[in-house]
Protein backbone atom coordinates (compact mmCIF):
# COMPACT_ATOMS: atom_id res chain seq x y z
CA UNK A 1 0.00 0.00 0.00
CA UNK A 2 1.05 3.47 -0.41
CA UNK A 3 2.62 5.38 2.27
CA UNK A 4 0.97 8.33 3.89
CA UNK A 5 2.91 10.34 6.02
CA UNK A 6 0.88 11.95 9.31
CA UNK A 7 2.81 15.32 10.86
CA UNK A 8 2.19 14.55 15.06
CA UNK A 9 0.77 17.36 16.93
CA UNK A 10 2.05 17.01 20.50
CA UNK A 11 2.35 19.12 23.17
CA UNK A 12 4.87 18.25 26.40
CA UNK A 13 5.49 14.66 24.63
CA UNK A 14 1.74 13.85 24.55
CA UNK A 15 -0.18 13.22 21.12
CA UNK A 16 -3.08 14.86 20.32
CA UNK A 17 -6.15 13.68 19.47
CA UNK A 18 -6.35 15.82 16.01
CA UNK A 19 -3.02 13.12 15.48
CA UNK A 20 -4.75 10.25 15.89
CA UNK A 21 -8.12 11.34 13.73
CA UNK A 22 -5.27 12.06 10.91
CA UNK A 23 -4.14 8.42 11.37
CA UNK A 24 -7.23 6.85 11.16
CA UNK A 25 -7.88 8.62 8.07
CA UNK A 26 -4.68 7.96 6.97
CA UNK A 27 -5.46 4.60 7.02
CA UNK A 28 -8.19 4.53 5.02
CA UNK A 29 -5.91 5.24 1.64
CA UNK A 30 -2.90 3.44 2.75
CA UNK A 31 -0.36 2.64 5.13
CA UNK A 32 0.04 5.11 8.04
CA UNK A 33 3.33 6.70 8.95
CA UNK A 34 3.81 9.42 11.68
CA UNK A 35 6.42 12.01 11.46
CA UNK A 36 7.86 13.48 15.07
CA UNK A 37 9.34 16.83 15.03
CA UNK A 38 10.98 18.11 18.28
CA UNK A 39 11.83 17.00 21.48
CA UNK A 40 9.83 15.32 23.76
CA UNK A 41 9.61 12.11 22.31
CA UNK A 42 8.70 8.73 24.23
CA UNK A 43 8.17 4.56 24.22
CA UNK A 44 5.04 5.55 25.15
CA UNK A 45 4.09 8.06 22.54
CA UNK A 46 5.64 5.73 20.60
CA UNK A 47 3.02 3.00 21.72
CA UNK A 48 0.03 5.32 21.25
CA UNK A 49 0.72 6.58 17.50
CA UNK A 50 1.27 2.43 16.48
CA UNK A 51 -2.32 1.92 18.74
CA UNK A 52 -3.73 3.69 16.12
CA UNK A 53 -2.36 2.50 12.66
CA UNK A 54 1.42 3.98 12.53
CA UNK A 55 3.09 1.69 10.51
CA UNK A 56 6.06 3.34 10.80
CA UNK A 57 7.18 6.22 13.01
CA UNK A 58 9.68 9.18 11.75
CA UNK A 59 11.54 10.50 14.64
CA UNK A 60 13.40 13.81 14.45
CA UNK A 61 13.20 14.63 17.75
CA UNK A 62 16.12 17.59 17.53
CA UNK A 63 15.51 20.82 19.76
CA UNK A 64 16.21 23.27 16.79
CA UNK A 65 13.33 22.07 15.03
CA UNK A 66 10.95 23.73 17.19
CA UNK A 67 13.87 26.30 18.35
CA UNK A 68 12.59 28.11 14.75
CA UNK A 69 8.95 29.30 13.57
CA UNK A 70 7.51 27.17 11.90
CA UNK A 71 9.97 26.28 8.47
CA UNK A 72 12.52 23.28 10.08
CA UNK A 73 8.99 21.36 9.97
CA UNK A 74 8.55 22.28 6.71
CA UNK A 75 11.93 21.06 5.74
CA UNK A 76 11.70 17.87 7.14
CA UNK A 77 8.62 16.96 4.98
CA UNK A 78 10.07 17.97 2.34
CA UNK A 79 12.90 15.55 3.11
CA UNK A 80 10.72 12.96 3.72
CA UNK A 81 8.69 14.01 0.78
CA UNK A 82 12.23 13.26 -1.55
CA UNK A 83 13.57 9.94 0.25
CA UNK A 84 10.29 8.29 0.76
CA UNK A 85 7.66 9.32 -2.34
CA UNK A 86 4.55 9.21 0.08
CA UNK A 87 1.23 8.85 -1.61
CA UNK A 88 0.41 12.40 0.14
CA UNK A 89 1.38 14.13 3.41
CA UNK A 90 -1.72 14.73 6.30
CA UNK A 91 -1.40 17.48 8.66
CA UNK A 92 -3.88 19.39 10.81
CA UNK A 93 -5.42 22.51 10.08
CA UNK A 94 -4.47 24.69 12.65
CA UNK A 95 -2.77 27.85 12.30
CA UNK A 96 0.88 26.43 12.41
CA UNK A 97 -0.57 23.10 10.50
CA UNK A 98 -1.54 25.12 7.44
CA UNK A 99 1.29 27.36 7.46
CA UNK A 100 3.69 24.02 7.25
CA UNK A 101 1.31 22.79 4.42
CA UNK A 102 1.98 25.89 2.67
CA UNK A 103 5.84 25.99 2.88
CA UNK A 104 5.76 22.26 1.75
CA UNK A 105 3.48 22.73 -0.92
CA UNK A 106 6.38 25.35 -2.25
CA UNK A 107 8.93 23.13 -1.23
CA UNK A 108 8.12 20.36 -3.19
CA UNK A 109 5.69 22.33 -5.81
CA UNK A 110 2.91 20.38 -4.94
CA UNK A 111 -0.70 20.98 -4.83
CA UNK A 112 -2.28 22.01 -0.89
CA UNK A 113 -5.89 22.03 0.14
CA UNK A 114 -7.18 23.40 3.62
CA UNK A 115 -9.75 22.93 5.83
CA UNK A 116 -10.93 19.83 4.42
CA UNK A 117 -13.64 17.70 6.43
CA UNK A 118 -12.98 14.68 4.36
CA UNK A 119 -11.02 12.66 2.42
CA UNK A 120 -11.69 9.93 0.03
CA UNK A 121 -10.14 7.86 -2.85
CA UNK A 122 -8.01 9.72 -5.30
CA UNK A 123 -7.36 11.99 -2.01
CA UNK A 124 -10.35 13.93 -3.41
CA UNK A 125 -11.29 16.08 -0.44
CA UNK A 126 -14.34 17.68 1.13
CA UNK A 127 -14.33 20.99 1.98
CA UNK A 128 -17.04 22.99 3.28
CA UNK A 129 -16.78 26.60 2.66
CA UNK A 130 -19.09 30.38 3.03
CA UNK A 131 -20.07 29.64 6.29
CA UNK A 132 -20.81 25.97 5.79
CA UNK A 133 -23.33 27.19 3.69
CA UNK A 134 -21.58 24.97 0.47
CA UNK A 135 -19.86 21.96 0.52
CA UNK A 136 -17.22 21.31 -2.58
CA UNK A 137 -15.08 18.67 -3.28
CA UNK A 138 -11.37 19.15 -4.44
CA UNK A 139 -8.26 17.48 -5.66
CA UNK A 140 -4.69 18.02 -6.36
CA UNK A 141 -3.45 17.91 -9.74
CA UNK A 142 0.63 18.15 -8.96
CA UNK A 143 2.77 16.93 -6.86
CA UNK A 144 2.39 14.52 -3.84
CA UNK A 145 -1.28 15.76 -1.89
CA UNK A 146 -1.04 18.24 0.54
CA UNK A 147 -4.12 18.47 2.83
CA UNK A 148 -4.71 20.17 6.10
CA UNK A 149 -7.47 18.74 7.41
CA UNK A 150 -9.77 20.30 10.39
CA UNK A 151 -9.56 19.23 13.52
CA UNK A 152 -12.78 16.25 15.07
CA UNK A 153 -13.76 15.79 11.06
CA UNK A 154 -12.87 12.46 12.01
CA UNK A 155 -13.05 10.39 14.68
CA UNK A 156 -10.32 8.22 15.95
CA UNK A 157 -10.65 4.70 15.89
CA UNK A 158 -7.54 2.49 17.41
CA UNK A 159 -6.25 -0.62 15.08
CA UNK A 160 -2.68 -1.58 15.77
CA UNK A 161 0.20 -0.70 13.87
CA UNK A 162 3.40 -2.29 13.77
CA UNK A 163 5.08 1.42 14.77
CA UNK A 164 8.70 0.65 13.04
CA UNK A 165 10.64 3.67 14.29
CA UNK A 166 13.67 5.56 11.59
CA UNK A 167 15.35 8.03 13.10
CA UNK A 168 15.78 10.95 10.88
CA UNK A 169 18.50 13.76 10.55
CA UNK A 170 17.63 17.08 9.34
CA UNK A 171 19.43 20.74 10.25
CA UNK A 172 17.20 23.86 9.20
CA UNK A 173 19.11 25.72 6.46
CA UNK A 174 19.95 29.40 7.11
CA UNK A 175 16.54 30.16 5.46
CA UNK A 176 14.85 28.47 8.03
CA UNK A 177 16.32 30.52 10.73
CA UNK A 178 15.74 33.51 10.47
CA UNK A 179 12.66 33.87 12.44
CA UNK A 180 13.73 32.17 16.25
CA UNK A 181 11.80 31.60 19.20
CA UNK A 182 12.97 33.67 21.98
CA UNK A 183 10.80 32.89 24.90
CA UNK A 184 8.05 30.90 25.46
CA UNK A 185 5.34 31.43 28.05
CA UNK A 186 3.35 28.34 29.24
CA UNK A 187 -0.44 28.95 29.55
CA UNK A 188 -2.08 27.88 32.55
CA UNK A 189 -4.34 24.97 32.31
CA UNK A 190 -7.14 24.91 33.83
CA UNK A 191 -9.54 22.06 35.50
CA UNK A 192 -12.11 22.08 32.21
CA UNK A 193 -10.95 19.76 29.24
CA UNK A 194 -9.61 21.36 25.91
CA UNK A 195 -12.65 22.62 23.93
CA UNK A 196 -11.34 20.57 21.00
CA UNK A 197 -11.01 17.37 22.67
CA UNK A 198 -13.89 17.67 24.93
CA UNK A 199 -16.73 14.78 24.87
CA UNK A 200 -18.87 17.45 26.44
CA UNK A 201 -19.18 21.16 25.29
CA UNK A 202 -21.60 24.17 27.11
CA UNK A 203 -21.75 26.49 24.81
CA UNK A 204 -23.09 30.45 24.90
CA UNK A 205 -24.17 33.26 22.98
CA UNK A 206 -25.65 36.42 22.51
CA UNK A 207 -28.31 35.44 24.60
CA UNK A 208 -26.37 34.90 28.00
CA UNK A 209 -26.49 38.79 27.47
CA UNK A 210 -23.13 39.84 29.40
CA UNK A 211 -19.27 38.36 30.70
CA UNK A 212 -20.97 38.01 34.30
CA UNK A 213 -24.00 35.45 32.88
CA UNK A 214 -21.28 33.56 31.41
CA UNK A 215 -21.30 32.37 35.09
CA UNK A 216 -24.32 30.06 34.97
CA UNK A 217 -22.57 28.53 31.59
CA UNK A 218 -19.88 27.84 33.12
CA UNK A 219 -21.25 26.11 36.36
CA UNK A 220 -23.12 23.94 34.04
CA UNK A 221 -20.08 22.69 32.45
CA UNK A 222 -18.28 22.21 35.51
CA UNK A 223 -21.47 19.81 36.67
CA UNK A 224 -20.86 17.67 33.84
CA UNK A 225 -17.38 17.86 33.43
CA UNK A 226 -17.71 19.57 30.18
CA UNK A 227 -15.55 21.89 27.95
CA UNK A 228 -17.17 25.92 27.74
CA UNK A 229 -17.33 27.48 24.57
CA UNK A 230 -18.57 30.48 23.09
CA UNK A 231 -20.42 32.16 19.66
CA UNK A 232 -18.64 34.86 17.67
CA UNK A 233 -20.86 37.44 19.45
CA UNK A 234 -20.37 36.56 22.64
CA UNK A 235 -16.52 36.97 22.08
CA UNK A 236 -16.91 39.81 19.72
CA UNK A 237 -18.67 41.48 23.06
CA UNK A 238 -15.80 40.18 25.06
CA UNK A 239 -18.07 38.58 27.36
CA UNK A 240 -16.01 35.76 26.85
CA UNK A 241 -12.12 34.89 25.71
CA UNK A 242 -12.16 34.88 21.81
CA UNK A 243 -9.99 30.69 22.35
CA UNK A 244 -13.45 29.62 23.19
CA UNK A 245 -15.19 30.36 20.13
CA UNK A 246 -16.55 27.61 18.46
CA UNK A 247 -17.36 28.49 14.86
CA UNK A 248 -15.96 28.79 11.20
CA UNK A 249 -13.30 31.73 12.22
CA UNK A 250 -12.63 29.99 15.47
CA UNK A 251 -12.62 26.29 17.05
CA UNK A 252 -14.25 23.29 15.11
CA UNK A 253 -15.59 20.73 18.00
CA UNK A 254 -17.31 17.03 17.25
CA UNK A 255 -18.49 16.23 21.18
CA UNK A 256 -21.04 13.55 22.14
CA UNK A 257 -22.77 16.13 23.39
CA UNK A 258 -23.10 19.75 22.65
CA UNK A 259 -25.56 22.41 24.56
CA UNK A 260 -25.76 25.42 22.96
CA UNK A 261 -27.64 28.19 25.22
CA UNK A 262 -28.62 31.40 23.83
CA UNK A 263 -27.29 30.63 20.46
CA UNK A 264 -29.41 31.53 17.55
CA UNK A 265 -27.61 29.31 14.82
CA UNK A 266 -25.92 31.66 12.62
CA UNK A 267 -24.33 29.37 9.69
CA UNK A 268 -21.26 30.92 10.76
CA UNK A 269 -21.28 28.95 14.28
CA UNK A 270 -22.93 26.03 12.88
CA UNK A 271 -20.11 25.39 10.64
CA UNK A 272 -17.88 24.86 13.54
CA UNK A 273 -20.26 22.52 15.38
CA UNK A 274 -22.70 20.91 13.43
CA UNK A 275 -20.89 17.57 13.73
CA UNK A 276 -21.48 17.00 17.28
CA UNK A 277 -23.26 13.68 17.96
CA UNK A 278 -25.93 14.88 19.99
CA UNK A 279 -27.24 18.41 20.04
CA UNK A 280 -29.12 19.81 22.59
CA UNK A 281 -30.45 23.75 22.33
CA UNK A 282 -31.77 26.13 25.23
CA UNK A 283 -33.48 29.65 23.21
CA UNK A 284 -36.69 31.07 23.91
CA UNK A 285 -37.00 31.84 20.35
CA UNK A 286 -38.95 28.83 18.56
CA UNK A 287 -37.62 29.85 14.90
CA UNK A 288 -33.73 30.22 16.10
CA UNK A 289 -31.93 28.66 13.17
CA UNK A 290 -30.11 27.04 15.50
CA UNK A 291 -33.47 24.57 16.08
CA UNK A 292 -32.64 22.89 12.62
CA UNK A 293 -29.81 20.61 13.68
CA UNK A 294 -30.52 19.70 17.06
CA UNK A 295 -31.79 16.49 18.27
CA UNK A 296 -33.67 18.10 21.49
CA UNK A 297 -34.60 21.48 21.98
CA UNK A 298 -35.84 23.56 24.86
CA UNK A 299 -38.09 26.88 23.80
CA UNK A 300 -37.64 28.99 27.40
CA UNK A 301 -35.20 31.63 28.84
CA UNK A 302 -31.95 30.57 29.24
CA UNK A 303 -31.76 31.97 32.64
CA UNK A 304 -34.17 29.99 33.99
CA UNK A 305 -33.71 26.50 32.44
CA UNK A 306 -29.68 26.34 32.88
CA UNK A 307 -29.93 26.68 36.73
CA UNK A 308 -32.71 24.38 36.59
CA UNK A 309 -31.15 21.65 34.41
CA UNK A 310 -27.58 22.49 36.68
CA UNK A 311 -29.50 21.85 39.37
CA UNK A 312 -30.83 18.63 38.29
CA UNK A 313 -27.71 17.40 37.88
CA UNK A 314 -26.26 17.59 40.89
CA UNK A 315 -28.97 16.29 42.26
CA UNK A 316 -28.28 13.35 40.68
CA UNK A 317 -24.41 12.91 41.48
């Protein structure tokens, strides 16, 4: 089978889960191979990328690949790209994801596609573009296939790989220094999960009306251990951070479950969340948009059924 080579997204030596939807998908057109950049580096990250499909695992675990922005990563695909002939190259669309696909794209003039939501035979890929409004399908004509594909289009399924790890040397050309990290600040984590790898998401909107109402979002989250997120004008209002929002200019989520409250459905947001498995909407407006895609909805104020249904729950605990 062809070889497809996977760019790992890790953070502190752990994979994440974007990684191991790539890998699943990767295996789906032929054999599976993960590429590590940067330190960090483990038997058992190792052990994870094989539990789901790595066939074989590139390791270039230097510290001055991630000591520059961005184009040592680029580089080493490229590399990889030359020595290897991979059927196409997967990485995730995320800022720095797309940016690498980019630089490869030049580096091996080869044809790139973003954002997809899908990929098939032929690596024809589904995009879905104005808003989610339109969905198109695309494919590259040159080159070995580029394509940065969104984060929770697909879900990760586990089925072992044999993981064969080849260690690979690569020094970033003068090009690829010129732009150097200088300092790094670590962001606080806090107790909630990652909005993009959440199984639960409480979202809100223009509805929860100001930052201080974001309160009673929140404590519903925090009852059922869920990620909060946040519609384009909420965060536009800065009622709440603008890394919460969940839409088509910010975070794309796939949850089990997803509770939008006060959210009237704009295709804008709906693009970034219409794949959750189960959707559940609070609005007191019956003919919010927003009612379309969701498998229960609640017509009342937002204020009084989110205490209630917080409630609830911890009555239940």
């Amino acid at each position: 089978m062809s070889e497809i080579l996977v760019l790992v997204e890790h953070v502190d030596g752990e994979v994440k889960k974007v990684t191991l939807e790539l890998l699943t998908l990767a295996r789906t057109l032929g054999e599976a191979s993960a590429v590590w950049a940067g330190p960090g580096y483990s038997e058992a990250a190792k052990a994870k990328l094989a539990e789901y499909g790595a066939d074989k695992v590139y390791v270039a675990d230097s510290d001055e690949i991630v000591n520059y922005v961005v184009a040592p990563k680029a580089e080493l695909l490229a590399k990889l790209v030359g020595d290897k002939s991979p059927a196409a190259v997967l990485v995730a669309a995320t800022t720095e994801g797309k940016e690498v696909a980019g630089r490869l794209a030049v580096k091996t003039d080869s044809g790139v596609i973003t954002d997809a939501v899908g990929l098939g035979e032929g690596f024809v890929a589904d995009q879905s573009i104005f808003g989610g409004g339109v969905n198109v399908r695309s494919r590259v004509t040159k080159g070995t296939p580029i394509v940065a594909v969104r984060p929770n289009s697909t879900a990760p399924v586990a089925a072992a790989g044999a993981g064969a790890e080849e260690k690979v040397e690569v020094a970033p050309s003068d090009a690829a220094r010129a732009a150097k990290i200088v300092e790094r600040v670590k962001e606080e984590k806090g107790a909630r999960p990652e909005l993009t790898e959440a199984a639960i998401v409480v979202s809100g909107g223009r509805g929860v009306g100001s930052a201080e109402n974001f309160a009673i979002i929140e404590k519903l989250a925090d009852s059922i251990g869920a990620a909060v997120g946040a519609s384009r004008a909420a965060t536009d209002a800065k009622w709440y951070p603008h890394q919460f929002q969940v839409g088509q200019t910010g975070k794309t989520v796939s949850p089990q479950l997803y509770i939008a409250a006060g959210i009237s459905g704009a295709i804008q947001h709906r693009a970034g969340m219409q794949t959750s498995k189960t959707i559940i909407v609070i609005n007191k407006d019956p003919e919010a948009p927003i009612f379309e895609i969701a498998d229960f909805g609640v017509v009342g104020d937002l204020f009084q059924v989110v205490p209630q249904l917080t409630e609830e729950i911890e009555k239940r605990k």
